[in-house]
Protein backbone atom coordinates (compact mmCIF):
# COMPACT_ATOMS: atom_id res chain seq x y z
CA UNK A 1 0.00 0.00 0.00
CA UNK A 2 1.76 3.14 -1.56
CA UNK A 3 0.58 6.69 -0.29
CA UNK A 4 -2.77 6.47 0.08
CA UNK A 5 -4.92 9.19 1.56
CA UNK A 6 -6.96 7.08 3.68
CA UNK A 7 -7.34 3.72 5.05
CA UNK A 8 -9.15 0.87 2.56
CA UNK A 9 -12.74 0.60 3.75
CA UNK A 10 -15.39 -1.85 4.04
CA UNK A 11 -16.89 -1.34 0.60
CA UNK A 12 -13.23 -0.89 -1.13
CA UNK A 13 -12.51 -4.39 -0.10
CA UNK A 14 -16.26 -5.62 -0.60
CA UNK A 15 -15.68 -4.26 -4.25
CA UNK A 16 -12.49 -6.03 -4.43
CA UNK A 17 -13.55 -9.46 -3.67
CA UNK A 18 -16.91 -8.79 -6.49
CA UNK A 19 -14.86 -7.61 -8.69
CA UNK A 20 -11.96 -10.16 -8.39
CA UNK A 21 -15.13 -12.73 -8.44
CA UNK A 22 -16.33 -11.75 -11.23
CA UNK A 23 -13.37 -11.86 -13.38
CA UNK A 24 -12.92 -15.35 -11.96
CA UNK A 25 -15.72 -16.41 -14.59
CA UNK A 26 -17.52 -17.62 -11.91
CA UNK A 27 -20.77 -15.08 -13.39
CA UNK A 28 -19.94 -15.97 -17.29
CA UNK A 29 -22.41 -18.96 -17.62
CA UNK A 30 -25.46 -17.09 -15.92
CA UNK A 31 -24.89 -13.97 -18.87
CA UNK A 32 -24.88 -17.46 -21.36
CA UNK A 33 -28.00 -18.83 -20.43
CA UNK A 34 -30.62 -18.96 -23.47
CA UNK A 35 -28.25 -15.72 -25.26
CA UNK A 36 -25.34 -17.85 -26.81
CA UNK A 37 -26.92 -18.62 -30.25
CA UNK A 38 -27.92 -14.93 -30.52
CA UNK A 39 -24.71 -13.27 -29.52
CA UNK A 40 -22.59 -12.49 -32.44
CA UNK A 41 -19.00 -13.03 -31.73
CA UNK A 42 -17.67 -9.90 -33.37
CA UNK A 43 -19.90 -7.83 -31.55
CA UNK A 44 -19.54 -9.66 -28.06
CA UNK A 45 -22.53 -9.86 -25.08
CA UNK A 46 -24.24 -6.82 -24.33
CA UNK A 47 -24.95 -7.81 -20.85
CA UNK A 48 -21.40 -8.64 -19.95
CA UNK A 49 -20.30 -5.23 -21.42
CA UNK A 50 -22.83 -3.77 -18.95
CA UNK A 51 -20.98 -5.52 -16.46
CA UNK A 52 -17.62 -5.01 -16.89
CA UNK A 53 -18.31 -1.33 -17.86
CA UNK A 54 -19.99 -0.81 -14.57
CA UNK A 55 -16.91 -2.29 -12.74
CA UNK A 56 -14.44 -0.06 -14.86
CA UNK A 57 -16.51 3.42 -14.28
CA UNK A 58 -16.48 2.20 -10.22
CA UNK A 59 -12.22 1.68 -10.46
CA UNK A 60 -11.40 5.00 -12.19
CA UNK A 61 -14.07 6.87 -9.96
CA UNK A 62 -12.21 5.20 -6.65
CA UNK A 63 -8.65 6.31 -8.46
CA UNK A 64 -9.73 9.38 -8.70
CA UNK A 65 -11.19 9.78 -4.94
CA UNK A 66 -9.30 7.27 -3.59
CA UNK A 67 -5.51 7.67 -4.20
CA UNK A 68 -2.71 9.66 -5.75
CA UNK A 69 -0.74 6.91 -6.09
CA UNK A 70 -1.52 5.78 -9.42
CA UNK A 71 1.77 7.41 -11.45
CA UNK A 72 4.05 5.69 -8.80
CA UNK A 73 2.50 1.88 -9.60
CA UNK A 74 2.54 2.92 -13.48
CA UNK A 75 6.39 3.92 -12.74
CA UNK A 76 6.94 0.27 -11.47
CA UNK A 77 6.13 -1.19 -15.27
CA UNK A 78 7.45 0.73 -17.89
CA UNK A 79 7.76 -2.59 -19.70
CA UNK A 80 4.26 -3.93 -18.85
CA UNK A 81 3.31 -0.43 -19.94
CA UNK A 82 4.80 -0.82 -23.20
CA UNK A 83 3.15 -4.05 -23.99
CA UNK A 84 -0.20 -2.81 -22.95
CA UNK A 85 0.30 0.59 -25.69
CA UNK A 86 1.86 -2.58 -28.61
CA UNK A 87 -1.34 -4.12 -27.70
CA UNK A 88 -3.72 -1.14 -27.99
CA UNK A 89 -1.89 -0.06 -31.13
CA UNK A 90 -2.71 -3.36 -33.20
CA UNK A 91 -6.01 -1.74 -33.74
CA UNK A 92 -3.83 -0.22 -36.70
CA UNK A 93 -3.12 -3.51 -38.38
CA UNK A 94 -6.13 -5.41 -36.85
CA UNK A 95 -8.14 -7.58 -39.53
CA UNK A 96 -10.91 -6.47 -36.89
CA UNK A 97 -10.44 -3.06 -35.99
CA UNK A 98 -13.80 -2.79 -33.54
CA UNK A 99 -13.24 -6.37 -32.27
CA UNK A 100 -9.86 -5.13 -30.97
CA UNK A 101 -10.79 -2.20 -29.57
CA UNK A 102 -13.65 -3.57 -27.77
CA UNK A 103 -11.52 -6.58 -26.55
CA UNK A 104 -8.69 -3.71 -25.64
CA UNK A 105 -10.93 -2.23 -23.32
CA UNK A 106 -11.35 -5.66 -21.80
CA UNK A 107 -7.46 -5.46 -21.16
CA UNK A 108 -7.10 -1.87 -20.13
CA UNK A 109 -10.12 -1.84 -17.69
CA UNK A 110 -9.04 -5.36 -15.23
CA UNK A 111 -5.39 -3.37 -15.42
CA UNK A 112 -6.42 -0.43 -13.92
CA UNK A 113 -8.47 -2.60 -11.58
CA UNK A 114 -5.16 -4.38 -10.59
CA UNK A 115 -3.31 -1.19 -10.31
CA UNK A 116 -6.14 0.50 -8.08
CA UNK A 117 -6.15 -2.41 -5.97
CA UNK A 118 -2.33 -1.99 -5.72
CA UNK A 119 -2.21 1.41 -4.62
CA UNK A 120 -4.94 0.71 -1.61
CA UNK A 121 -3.28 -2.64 -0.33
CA UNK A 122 -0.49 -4.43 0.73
CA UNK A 123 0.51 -7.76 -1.26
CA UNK A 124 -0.92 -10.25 1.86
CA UNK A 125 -4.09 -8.07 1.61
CA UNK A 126 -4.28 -8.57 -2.40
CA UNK A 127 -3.67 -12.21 -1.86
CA UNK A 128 -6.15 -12.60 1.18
CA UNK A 129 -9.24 -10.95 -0.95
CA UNK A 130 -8.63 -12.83 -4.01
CA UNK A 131 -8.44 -15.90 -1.82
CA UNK A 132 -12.11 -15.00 -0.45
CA UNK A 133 -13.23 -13.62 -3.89
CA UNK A 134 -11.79 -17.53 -4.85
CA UNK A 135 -13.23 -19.07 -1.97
CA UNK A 136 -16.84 -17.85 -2.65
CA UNK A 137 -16.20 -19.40 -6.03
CA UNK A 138 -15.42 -22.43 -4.80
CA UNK A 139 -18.02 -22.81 -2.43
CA UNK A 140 -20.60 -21.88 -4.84
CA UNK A 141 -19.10 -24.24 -7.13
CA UNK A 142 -18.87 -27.04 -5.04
CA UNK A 143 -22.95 -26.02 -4.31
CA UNK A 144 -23.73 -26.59 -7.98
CA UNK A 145 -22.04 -29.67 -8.31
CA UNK A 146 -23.98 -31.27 -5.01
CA UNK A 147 -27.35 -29.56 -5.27
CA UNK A 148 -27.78 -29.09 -9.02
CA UNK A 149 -25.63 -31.51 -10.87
CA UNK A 150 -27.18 -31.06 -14.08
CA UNK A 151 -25.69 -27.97 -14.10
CA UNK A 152 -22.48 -28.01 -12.02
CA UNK A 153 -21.36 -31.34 -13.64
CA UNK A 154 -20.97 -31.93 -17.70
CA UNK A 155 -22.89 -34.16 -18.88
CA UNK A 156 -23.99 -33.63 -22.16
CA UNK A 157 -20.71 -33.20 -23.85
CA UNK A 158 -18.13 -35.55 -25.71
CA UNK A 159 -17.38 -38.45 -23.37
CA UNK A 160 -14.72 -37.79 -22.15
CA UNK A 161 -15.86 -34.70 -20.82
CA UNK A 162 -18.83 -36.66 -19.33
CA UNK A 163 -18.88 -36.99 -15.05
CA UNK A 164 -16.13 -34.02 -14.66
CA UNK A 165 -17.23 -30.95 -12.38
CA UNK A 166 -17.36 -27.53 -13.89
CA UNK A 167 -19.19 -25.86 -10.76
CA UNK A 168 -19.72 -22.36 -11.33
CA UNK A 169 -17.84 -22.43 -14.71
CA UNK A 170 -18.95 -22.89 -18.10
CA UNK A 171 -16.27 -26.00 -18.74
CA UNK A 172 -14.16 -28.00 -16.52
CA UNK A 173 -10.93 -26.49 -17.37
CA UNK A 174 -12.31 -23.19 -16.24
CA UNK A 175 -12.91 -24.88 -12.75
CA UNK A 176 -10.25 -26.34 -12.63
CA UNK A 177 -7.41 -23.62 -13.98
CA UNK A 178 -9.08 -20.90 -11.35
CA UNK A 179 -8.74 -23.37 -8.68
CA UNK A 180 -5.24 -23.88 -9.73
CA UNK A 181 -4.53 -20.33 -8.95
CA UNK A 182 -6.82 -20.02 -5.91
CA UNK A 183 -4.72 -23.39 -4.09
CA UNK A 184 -1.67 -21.98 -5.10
CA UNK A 185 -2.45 -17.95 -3.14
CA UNK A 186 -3.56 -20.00 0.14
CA UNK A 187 -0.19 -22.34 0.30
CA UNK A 188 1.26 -18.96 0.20
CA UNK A 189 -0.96 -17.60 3.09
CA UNK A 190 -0.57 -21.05 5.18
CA UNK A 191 3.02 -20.47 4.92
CA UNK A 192 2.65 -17.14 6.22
CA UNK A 193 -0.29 -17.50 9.05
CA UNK A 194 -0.97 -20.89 9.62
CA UNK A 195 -4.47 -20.00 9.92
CA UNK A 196 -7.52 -22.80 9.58
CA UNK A 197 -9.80 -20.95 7.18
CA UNK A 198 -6.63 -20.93 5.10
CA UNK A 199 -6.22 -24.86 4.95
CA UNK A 200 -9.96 -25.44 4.29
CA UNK A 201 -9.65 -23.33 1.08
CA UNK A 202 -6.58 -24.85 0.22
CA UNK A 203 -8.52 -28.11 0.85
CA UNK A 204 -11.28 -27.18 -0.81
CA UNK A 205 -9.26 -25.96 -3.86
CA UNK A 206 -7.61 -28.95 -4.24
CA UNK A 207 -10.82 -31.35 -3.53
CA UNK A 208 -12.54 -29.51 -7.22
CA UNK A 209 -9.31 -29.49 -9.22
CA UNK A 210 -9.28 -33.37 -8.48
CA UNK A 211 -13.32 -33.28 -9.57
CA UNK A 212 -12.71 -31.25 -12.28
CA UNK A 213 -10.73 -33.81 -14.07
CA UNK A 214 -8.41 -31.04 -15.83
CA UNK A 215 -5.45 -32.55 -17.17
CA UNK A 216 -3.23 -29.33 -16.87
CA UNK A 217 -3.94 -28.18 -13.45
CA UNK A 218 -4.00 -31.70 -12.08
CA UNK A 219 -0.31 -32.17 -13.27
CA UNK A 220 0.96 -28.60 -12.64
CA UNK A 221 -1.00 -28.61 -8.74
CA UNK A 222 1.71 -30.89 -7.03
CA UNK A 223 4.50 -28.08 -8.13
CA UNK A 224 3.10 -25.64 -6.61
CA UNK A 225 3.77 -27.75 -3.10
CA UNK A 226 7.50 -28.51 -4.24
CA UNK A 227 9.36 -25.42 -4.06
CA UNK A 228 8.83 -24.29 -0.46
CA UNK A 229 10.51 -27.97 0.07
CA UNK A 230 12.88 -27.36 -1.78
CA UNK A 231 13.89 -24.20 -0.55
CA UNK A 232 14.55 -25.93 2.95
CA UNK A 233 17.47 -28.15 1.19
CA UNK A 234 19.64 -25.03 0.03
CA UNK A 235 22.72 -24.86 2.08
CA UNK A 236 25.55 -24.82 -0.21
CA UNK A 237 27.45 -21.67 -2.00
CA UNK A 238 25.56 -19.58 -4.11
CA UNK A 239 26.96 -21.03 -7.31
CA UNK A 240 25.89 -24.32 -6.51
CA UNK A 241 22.49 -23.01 -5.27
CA UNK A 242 21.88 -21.82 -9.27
CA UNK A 243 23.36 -24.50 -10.76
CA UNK A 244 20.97 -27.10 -8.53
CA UNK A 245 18.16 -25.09 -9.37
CA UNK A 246 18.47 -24.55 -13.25
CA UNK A 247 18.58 -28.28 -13.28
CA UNK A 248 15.61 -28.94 -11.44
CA UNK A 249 14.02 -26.50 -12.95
CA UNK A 250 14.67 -28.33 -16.28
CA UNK A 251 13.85 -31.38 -14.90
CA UNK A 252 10.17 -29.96 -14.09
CA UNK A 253 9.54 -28.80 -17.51
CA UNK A 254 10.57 -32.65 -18.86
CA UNK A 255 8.80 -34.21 -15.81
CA UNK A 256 5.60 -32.07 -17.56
CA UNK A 257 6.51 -32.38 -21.10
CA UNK A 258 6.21 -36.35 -20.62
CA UNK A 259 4.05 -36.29 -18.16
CA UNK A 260 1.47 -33.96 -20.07
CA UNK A 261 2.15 -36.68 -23.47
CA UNK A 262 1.76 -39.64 -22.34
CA UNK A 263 -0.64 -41.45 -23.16
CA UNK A 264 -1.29 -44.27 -20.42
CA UNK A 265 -1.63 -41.64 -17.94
CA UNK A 266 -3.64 -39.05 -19.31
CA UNK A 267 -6.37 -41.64 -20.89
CA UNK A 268 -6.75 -43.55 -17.03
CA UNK A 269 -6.96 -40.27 -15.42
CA UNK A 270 -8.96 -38.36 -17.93
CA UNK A 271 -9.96 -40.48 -20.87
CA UNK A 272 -8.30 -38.28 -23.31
CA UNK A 273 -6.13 -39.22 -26.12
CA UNK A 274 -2.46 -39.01 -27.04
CA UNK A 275 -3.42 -35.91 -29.16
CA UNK A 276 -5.20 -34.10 -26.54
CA UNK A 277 -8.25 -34.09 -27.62
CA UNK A 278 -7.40 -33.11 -31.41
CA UNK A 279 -4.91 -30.55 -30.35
CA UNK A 280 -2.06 -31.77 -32.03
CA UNK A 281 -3.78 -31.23 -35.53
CA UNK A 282 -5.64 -27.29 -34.22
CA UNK A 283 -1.75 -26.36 -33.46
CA UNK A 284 -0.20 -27.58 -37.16
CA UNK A 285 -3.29 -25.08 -38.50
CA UNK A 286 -2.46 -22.39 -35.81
CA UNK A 287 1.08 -22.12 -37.13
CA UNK A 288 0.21 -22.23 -40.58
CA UNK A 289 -1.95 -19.18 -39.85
CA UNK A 290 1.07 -17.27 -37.77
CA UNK A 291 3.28 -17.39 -40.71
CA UNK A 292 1.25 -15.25 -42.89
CA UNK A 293 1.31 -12.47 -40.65
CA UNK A 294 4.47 -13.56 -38.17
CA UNK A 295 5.93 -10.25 -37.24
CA UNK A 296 2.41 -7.95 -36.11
CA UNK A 297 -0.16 -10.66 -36.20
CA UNK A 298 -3.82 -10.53 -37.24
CA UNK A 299 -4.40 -7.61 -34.12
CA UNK A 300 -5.33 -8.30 -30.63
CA UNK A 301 -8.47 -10.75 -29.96
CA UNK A 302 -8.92 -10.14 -33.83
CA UNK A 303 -8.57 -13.85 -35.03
CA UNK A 304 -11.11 -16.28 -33.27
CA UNK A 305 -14.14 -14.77 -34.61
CA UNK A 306 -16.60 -17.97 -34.83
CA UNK A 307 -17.15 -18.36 -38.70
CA UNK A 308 -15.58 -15.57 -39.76
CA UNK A 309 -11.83 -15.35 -41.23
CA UNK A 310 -8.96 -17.33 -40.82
CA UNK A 311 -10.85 -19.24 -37.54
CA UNK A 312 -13.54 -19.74 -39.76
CA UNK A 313 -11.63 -21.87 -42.23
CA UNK A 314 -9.65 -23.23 -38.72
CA UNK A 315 -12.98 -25.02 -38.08
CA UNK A 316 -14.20 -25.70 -41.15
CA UNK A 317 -11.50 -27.83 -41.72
CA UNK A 318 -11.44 -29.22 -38.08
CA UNK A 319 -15.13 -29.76 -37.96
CA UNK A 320 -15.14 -27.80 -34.40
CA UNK A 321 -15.91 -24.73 -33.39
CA UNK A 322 -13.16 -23.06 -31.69
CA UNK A 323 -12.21 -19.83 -29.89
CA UNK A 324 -8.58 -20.33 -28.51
CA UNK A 325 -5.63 -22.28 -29.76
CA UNK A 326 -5.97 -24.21 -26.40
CA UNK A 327 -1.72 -22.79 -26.09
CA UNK A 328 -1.33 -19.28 -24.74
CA UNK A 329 1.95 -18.49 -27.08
CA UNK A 330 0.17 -19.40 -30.51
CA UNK A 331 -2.86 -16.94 -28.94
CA UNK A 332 -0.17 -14.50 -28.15
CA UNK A 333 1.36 -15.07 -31.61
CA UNK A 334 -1.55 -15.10 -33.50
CA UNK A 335 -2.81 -11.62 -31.83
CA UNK A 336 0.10 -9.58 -31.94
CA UNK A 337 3.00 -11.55 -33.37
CA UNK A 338 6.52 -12.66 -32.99
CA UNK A 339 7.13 -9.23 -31.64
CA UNK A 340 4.56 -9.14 -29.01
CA UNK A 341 5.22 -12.86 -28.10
CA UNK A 342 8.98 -12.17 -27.19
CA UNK A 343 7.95 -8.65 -25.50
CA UNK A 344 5.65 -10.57 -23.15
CA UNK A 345 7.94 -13.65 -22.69
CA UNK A 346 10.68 -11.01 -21.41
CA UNK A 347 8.84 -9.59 -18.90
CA UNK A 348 7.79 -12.57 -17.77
CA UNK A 349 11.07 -14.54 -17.74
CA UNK A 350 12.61 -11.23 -15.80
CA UNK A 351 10.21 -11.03 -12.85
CA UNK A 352 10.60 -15.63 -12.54
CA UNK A 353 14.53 -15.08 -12.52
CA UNK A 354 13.89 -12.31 -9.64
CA UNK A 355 11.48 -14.39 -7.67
CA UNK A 356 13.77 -17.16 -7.63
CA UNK A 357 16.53 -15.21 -6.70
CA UNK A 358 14.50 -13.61 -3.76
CA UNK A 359 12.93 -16.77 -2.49
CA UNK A 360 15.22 -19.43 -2.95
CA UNK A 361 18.31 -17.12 -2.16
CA UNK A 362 17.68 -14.81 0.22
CA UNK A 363 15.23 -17.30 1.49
CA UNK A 364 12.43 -14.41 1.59
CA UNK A 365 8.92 -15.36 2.17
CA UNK A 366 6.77 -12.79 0.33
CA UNK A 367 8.16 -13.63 -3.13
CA UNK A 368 6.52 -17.44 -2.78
CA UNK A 369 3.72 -16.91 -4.20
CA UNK A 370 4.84 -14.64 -7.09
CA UNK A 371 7.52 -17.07 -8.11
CA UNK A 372 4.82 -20.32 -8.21
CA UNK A 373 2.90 -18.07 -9.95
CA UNK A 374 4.89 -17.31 -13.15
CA UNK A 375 6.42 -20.40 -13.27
CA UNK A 376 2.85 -22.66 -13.16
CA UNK A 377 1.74 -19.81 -15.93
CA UNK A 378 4.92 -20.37 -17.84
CA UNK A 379 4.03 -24.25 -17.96
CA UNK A 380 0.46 -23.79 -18.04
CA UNK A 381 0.23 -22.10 -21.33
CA UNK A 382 1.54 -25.13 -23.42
CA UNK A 383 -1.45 -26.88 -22.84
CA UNK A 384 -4.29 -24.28 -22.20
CA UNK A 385 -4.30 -20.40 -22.74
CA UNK A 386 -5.02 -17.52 -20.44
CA UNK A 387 -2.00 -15.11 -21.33
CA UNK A 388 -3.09 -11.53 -21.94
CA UNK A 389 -7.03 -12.66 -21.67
CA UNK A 390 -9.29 -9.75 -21.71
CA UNK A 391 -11.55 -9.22 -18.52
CA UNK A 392 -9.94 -12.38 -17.29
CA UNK A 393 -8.57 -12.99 -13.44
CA UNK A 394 -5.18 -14.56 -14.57
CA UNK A 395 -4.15 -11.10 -16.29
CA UNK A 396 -4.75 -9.29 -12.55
CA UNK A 397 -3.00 -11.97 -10.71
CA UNK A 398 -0.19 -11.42 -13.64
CA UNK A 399 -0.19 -7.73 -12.60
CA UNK A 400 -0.40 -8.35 -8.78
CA UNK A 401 2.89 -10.52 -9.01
CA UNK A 402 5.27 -8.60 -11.22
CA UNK A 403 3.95 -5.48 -9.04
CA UNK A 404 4.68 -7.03 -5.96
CA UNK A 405 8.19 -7.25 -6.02
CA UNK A 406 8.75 -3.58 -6.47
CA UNK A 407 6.29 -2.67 -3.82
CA UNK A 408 7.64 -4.70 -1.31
CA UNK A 409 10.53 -2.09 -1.21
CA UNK A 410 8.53 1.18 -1.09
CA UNK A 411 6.03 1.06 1.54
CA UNK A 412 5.98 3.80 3.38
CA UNK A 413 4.33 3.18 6.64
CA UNK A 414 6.20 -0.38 7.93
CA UNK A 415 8.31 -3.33 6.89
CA UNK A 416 6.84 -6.47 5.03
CA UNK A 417 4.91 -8.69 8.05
CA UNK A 418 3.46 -11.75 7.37
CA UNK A 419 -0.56 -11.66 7.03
C-alpha cells in the first residue's frame, strides 16, 4: 500500500472481492444462459459489457477519490506499460479493428483494476481478498455440483468430458485452472499464518481441481507444493544453489513435457487421447496461420471470430468450433506476433529469474507466491491459454505478481509482516 490518503474501507474491499469474483468467470455462464446462439461473436454480449463497464466506471471513480498513487505503480512497469500501448496499437493492423478495440478495453479496464487495488493494499491483503473472492467461487461451485448436478457437472458433452465438475464455470478447465490459482495464493498464506480458514480453502481448492478432471492443473498442482521444500534443502554456495536449481528447474519442464504426453496416464486419469483431444492437428493449423502475418499478427483478440476469417476456415476444416488455440503463445502469436510474443515472454522470464533469486536465495517469504505463480503460468500455457485474456482474473494476478516485487521495497508506513 503506496501513499494512500486514507485507510481501505469496508466497501473498497467488498468491491475487491466482487470484482476479483467476477473476473474469476464464476458469473460468465449465468450472462450465457438462453443468449449464446444470438450473440454475435464480433460484436460480443451486451450484458457482460454492462458488467464489466460498470466495474471499470467504479475503479477510475475510486482512483480518482481514492488515491494519488496511481503514477508511482505505473512507474513500477514501464515494460508492462509498453506491452499494454503494442497491444492497444494493433487496432492499426487489426483484420478487426472494432473487435480489438472492444476486446482492448477488456485489457485496459481489469489493469487499472489491478493497479487501483495496488495502490490501496499491501501484497498479503491482495492475496487474502482474491483468496475470499476464490473461496466464494469455490463454495458456490462445489454447491452446484452437489445440489444441481445437471448444471455443475458436464454431462452432455463428448465423453470424455462426461462426469467431470465444472461448478460455477462454463467447462471443466475453467474450474479447474481458477482453482489452480486459488490453491496456489492459500499455500502462500498457510506459509505465512498458519491459519484454519486458510487450509480449508486450500482443501477445498484442491478437492474440485481433483473433480474437475483437468489434465493441466491436475499435473501442474503438485509443483506448486515442491518449491517451499525445496527451498529448505539449500545450504551450499551460491553457485551451486543456481546450478541445482536450473537443473531442477529443467527437470520440471521434462517431468511435464512427458508427463502432459503420455498417453497411459492421461487416458486412465482423464480419458483423453495421445493428441489431446485433437490438439495436435488445431496447433499444425495455428502455425500455418502465424506465418502469414508472423511479425504484427492478425491484431489483438482479432482472429477467433466464430465463422468468420482465418478461424472460420480453422474449423471448417477441423469440424469444431473453436475460440482459442488451447496454447497461450500461438494466442499470443496469432494476436500480436513474434514481436509481441517475445515482448511478453521477457517480462515474464525477468520477474521468474527475480522471484527465484529472492525466495530461494535470500530465502524471503513474500516472493513465494509470485515465483509459483509465473512459473505454473509459464508451464500452463503449453497446454491451455489464459496469457493476456481480456476481462480475465489470470491477467490481474499477472499484474499483482510482477507489481509485488517492487512494492515490497517502497512502503511507506512499515516493513513487510506476514498476514
Amino acid at each position: 500500500m503506496i501513499k494512500a490518503d486514507t485507510l481501505p474501507s469496508l466497501w473498497e474491499k467488498i468491491f475487491a472481492i466482487a470484482g476479483l469474483f467476477c473476473f474469476s468467470g464464476a458469473v460468465q455462464r449465468f450472462f450465457l444462459i438462453d443468449t449464446v446462439d444470438a450473440i454475435d461473436v464480433s460484436a460480443g454480449n451486451p450484458a457482460f459489457q454492462i458488467l464489466w463497464f460498470s466495474i471499470y466506471g467504479i475503479t477510475l471513480i475510486l482512483l480518482v477519490l481514492r488515491t494519488r498513487a496511481l503514477p508511482t505503480i505505473l512507474g513500477f512497469n514501464p515494460l508492462i506499460l509498453a506491452f499494454i500501448l503494442y497491444l492497444t496499437a494493433s487496432v492499426s493492423w487489426s483484420q478487426e479493428p472494432d473487435v480489438t478495440l472492444r476486446r482492448t478495453a477488456g485489457i485496459w479496464g481489469p489493469s487499472l483494476f489491478a493497479f487501483y487495488l495496488m495502490c490501496r493494499f499491501d501484497l498479503p491483503m491482495l492475496l487474502k481478498l482474491t483468496s475470499l473472492a476464490l473461496g466464494f467461487a469455490a463454495i458456490g461451485s462445489l454447491f452446484y455440483g452437489l445440489a444441481l448436478p445437471d448444471q455443475g457437472i458436464m454431462h452432455d458433452e463428448s465423453p470424455e468430458l462426461q462426469g467431470a465438475w465444472r461448478g460455477l464455470y462454463t467447462h471443466k478447465n475453467s474450474l479447474g485452472q481458477v482453482m489452480l490459482g486459488n490453491a496456489i495464493i492459500n499455500l502462500a498464506l498457510w506459509r505465512l499464518n498458519k491459519n484454519i480458514l486458510i487450509l480449508l480453502g486450500l482443501s477445498l481448492a484442491v478437492v474440485l481441481i481433483i473433480l474437475s478432471r483437468s489434465t493441466t492443473s491436475l499435473i501442474l498442482l503438485p509443483l506448486g507444493f515442491i518449491f517451499p521444500f525445496l527451498q529448505q534443502f539449500i545450504h551450499k554456495s551460491v553457485k551451486i544453489q543456481y546450478v541445482v536449481f536450473v537443473l531442477v528447474f529443467i527437470l520440471m519442464i521434462t517431468i511435464v513435457l512427458i508427463g502432459a504426453s503420455a498417453e497411459n496416464f492421461v487416458v486412465e486419469l482423464t480419458g483423453k487421447d495421445f493428441t489431446f483431444t485433437g490438439r495436435v492437428g488445431l496447433w499444425d493449423m495455428v502455425i500455418t496461420s502465424i506465418m502469414q502475418k508472423p511479425l504484427i499478427g492478425y491484431g489483438y483478440g482479432a482472429f477467433w471470430l466464430g465463422e468468420m476469417g482465418e478461424s472460420g476456415k480453422i474449423n471448417a476444416a477441423l469440424e469444431l468450433i473453436y475460440d482459442t488455440a488451447h496454447n497461450g503463445y500461438l494466442d499470443l502469436a496469432l494476436d500480436l506476433g513474434i514481436i509481441g510474443l517475445l515482448l511478453f515472454l521477457f517480462i515474464m522470464l525477468t520477474y521468474l529469474v527475480i522471484f527465484f533469486n529472492n525466495f530461494f536465495i535470500h530465502r524471503k517469504e513474500e516472493y513465494l507466491w509470485g515465483f509459483t505463480f509465473l512459473f505454473l503460468q509459464l508451464i500452463y500455457n503449453f497446454f491451455e491459454g489464459n496469457l493476456v485474456k481480456q476481462n480475465n482474473l489470470y491477467w490481474i494476478l499477472f499484474l499483482f505478481a510482477i507489481t509485488s516485487y517492487h512494492i515490497n521495497f517502497v512502503k511507506v508506513s512499515q516493513p513487510y509482516q506476514p498476514v
